[in-house]
N, C-alpha and C. Protein backbone atom coordinates (compact mmCIF):
# COMPACT_ATOMS: atom_id res chain seq x y z
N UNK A 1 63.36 177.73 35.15
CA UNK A 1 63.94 176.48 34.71
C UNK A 1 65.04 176.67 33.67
N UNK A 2 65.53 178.10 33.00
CA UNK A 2 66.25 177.98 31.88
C UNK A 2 67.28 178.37 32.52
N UNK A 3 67.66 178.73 33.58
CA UNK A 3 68.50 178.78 34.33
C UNK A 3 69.11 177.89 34.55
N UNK A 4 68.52 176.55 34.87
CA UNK A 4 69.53 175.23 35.47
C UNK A 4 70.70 174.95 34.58
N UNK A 5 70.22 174.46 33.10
CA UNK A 5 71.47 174.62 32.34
C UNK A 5 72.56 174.98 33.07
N UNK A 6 72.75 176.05 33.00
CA UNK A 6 73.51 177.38 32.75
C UNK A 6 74.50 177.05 34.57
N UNK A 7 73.74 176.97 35.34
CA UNK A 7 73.88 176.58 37.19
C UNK A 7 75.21 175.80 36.69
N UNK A 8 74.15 174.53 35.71
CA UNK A 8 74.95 173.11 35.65
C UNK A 8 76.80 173.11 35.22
N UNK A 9 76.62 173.86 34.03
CA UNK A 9 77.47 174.16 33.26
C UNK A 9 78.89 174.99 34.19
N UNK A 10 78.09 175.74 34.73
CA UNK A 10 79.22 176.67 36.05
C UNK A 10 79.81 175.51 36.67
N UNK A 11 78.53 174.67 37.29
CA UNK A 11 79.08 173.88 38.01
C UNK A 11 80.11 173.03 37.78
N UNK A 12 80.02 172.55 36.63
CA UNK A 12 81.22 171.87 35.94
C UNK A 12 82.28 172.10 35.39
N UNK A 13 82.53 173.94 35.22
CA UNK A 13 83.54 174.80 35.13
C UNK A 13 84.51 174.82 36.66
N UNK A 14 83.69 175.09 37.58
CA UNK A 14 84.72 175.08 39.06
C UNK A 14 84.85 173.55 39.12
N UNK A 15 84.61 172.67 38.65
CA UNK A 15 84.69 170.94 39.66
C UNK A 15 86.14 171.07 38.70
N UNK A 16 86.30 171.57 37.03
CA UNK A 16 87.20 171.12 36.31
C UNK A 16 88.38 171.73 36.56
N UNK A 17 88.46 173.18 37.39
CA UNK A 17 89.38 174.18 37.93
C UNK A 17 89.80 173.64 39.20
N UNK A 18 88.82 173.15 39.92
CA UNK A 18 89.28 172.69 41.02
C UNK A 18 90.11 171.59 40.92
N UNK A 19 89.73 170.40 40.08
CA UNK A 19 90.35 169.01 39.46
C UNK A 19 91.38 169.19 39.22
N UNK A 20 91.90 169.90 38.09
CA UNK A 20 93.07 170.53 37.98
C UNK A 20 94.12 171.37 39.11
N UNK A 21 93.95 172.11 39.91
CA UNK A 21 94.18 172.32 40.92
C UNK A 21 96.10 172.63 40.59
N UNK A 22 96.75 171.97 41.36
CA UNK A 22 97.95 172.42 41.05
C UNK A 22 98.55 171.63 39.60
N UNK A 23 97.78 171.11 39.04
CA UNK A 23 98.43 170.96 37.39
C UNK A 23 98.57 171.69 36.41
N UNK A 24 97.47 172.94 36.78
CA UNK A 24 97.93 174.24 35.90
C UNK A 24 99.11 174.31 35.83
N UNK A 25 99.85 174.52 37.20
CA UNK A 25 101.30 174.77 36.82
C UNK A 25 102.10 174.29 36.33
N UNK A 26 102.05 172.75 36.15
CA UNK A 26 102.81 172.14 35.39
C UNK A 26 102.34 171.94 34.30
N UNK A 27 101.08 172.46 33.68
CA UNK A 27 100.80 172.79 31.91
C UNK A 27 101.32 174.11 31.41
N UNK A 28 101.47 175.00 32.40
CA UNK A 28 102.59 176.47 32.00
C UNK A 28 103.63 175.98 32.17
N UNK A 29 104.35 175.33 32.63
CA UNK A 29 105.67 174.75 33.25
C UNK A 29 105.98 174.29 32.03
N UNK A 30 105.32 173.62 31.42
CA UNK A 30 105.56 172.34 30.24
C UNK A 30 105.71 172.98 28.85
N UNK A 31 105.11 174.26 28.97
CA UNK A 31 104.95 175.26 28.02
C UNK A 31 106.46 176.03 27.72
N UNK A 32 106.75 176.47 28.51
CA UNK A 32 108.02 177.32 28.47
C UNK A 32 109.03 176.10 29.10
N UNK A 33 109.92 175.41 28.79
CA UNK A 33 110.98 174.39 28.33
C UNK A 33 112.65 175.08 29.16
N UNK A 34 112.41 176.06 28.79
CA UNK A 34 114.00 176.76 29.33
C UNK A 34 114.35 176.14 30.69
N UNK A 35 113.59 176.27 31.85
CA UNK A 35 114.56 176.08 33.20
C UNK A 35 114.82 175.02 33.15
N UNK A 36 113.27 174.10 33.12
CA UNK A 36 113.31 172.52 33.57
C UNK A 36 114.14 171.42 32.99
N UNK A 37 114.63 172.27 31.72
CA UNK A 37 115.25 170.88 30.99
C UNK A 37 116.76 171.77 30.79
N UNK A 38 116.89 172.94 31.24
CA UNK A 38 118.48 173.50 31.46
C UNK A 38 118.68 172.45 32.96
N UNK A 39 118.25 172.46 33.71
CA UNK A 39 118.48 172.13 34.79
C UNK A 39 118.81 170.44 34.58
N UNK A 40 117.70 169.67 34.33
CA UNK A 40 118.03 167.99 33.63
C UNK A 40 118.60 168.26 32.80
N UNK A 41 119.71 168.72 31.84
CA UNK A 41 121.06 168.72 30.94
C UNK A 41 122.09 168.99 32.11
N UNK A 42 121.79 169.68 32.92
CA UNK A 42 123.13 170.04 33.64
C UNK A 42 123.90 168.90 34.80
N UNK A 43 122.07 168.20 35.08
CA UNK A 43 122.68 167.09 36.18
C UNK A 43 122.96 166.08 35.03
N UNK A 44 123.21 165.62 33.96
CA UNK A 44 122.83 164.77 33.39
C UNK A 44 121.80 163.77 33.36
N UNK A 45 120.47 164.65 33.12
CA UNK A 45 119.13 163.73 33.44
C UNK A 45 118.44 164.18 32.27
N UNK A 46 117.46 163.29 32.10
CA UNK A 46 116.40 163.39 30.90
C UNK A 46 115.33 163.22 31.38
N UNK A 47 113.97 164.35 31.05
CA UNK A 47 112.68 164.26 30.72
C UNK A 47 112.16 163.25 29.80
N UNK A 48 110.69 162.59 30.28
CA UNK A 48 109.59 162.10 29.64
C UNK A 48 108.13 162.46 29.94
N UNK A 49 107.49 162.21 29.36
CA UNK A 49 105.87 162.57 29.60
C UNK A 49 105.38 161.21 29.52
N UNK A 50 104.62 160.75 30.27
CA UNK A 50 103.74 160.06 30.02
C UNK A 50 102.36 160.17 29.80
N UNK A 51 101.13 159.73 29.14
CA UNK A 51 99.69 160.18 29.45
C UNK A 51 99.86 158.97 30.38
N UNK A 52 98.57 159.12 31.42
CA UNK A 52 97.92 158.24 32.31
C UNK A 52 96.67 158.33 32.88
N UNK A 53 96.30 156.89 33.27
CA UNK A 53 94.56 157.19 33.85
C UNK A 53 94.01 158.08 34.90
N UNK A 54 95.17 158.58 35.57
CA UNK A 54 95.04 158.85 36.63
C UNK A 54 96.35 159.19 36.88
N UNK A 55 97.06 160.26 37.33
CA UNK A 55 97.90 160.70 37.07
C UNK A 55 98.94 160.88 39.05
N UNK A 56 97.80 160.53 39.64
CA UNK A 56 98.55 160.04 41.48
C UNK A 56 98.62 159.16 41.14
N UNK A 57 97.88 157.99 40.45
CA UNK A 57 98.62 156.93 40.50
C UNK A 57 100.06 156.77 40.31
N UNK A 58 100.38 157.49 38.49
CA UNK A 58 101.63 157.45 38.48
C UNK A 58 102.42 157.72 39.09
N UNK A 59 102.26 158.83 40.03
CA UNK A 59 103.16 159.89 40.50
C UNK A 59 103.28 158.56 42.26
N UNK A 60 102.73 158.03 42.15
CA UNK A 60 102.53 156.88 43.50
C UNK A 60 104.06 155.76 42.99
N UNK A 61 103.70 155.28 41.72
CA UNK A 61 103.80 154.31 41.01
C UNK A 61 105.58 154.33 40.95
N UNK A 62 106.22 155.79 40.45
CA UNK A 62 107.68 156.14 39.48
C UNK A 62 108.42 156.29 41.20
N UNK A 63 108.16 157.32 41.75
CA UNK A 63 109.37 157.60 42.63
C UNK A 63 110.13 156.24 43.40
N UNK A 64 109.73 155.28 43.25
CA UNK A 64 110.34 154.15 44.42
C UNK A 64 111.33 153.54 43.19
N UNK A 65 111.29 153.70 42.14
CA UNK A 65 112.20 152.85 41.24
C UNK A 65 113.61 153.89 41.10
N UNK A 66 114.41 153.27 40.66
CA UNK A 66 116.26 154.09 40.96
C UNK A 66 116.15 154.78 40.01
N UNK A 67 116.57 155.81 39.93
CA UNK A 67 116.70 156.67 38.16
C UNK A 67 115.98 157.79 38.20
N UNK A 68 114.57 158.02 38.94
CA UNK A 68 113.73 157.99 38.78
C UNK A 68 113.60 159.48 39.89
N UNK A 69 113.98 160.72 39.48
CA UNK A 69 114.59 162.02 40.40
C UNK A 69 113.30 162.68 40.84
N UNK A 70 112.69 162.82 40.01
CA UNK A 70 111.41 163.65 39.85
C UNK A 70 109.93 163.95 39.29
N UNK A 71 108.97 163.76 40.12
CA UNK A 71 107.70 163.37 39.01
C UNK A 71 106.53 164.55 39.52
N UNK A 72 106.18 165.47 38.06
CA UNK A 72 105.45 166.52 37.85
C UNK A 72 104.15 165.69 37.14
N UNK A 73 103.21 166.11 37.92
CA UNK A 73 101.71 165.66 37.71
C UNK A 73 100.93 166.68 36.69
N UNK A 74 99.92 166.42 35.24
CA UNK A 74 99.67 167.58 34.90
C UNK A 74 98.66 167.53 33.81
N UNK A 75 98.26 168.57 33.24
CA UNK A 75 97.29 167.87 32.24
C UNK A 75 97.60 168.51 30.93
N UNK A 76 97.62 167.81 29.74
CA UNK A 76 97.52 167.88 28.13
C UNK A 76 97.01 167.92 27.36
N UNK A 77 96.12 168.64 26.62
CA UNK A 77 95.11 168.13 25.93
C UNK A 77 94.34 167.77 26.14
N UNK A 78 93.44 168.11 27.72
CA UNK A 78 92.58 167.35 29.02
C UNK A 78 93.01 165.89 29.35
N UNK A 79 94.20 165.20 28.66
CA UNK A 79 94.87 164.33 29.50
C UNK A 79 95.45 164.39 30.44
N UNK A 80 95.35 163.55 31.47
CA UNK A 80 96.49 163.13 32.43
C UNK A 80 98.05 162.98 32.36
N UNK A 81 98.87 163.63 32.76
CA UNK A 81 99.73 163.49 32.40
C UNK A 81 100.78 163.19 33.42
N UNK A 82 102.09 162.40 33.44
CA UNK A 82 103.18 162.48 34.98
C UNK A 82 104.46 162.62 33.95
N UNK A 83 105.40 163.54 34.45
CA UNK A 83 106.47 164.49 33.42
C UNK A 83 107.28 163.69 34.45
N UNK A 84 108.21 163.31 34.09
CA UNK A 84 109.75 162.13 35.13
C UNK A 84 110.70 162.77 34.52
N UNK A 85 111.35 163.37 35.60
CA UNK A 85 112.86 163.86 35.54
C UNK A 85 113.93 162.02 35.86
N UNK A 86 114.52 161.86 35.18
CA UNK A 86 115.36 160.77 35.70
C UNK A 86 116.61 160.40 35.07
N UNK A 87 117.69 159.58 35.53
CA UNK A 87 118.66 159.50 35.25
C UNK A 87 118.52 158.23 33.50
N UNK A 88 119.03 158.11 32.81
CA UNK A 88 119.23 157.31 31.59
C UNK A 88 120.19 156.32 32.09
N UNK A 89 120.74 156.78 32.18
CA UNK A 89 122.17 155.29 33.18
C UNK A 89 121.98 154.53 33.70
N UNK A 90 120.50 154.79 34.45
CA UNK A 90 120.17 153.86 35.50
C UNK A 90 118.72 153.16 35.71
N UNK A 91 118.04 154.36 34.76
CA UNK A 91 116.80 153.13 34.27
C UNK A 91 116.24 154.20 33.07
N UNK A 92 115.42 152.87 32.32
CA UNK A 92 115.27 153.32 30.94
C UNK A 92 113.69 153.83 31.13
N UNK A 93 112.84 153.89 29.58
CA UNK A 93 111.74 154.94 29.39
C UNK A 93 110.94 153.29 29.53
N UNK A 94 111.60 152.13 29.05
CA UNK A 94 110.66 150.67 29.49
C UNK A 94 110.56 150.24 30.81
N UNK A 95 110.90 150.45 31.17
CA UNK A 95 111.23 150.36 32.61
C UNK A 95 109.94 150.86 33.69
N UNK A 96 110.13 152.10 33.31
CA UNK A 96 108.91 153.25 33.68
C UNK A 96 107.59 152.82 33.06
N UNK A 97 107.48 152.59 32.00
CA UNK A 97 106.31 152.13 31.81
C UNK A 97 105.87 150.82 31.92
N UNK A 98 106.67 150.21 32.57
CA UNK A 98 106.46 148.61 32.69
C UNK A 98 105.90 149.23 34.26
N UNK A 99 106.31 149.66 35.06
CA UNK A 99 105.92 150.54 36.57
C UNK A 99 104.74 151.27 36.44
N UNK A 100 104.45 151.58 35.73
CA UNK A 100 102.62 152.13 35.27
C UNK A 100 101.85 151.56 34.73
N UNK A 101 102.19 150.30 33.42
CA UNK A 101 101.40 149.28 33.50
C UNK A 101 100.93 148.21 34.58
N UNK A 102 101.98 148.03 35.73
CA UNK A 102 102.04 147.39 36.86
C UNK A 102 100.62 148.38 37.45
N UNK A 103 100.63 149.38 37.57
CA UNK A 103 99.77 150.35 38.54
C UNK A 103 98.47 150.17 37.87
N UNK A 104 98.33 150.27 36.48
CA UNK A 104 97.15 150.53 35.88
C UNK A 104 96.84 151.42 34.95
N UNK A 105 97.67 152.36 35.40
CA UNK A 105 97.12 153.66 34.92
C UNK A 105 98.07 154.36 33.23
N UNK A 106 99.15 153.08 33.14
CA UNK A 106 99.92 153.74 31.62
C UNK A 106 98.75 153.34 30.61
N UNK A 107 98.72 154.81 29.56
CA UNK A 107 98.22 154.97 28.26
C UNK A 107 99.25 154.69 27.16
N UNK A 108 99.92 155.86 27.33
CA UNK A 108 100.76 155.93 26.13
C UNK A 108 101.82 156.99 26.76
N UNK A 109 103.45 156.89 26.11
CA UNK A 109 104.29 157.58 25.89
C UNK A 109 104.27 158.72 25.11
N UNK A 110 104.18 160.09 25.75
CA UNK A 110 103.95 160.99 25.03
C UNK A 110 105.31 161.48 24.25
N UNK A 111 106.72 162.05 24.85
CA UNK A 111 107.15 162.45 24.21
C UNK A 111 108.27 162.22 25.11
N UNK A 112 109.82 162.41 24.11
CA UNK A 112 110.94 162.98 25.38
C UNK A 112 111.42 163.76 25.35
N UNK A 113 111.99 164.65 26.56
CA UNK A 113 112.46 165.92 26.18
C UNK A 113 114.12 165.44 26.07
């Protein structure tokens, strides 16, 4: 019986590896800054982070609005997170989150790059 613990605990190590799944990469991604945001300076585009409840939602929620180039799904701090590459000219950081409050799933504005 002192085993189960221990089963349990594994078990909830792979569900949280698996959960995560391809967001690792965009928490190393998010880490090292050089390509992703050489690349949005060059088209003239700007990064944001958002936290969210659920982070397909967002990523459901951003691409259909204009401005709006690119959306990296990911996690922070065991938050949810959706990273938006998008144009400034053509829609703003209210905008976007008025489009995730619509969905459900906006927390809070994390940061901009």
């Amino acid at each position: 019986m002192k085993r189960k613990p221990m089963t349990i605990g594994i078990a909830a190590l792979a569900f949280a590896i698996a959960y995560a799944g391809g967001a690792i990469k965009t928490v190393f991604s998010s880490r090292f800054v050089g390509q992703g945001t050489a690349f949005a300076q060059e088209q003239g585009m700007a990064k944001v982070v958002f936290t969210v409840k659920c982070y397909d939602d967002g990523k459901a929620a951003l691409p259909g609005l204009k401005g709006v180039r690119k959306v990296e799904t990911g996690i922070h701090y065991l938050k949810e997170t959706d990273t938006v590459s998008y144009d400034p000219k053509i829609i703003t950081i209210e905008e976007m989150e008025t489009a995730l409050k619509k969905a459900g799933t906006y927390v809070k504005t994390v940061r901009e790059k």
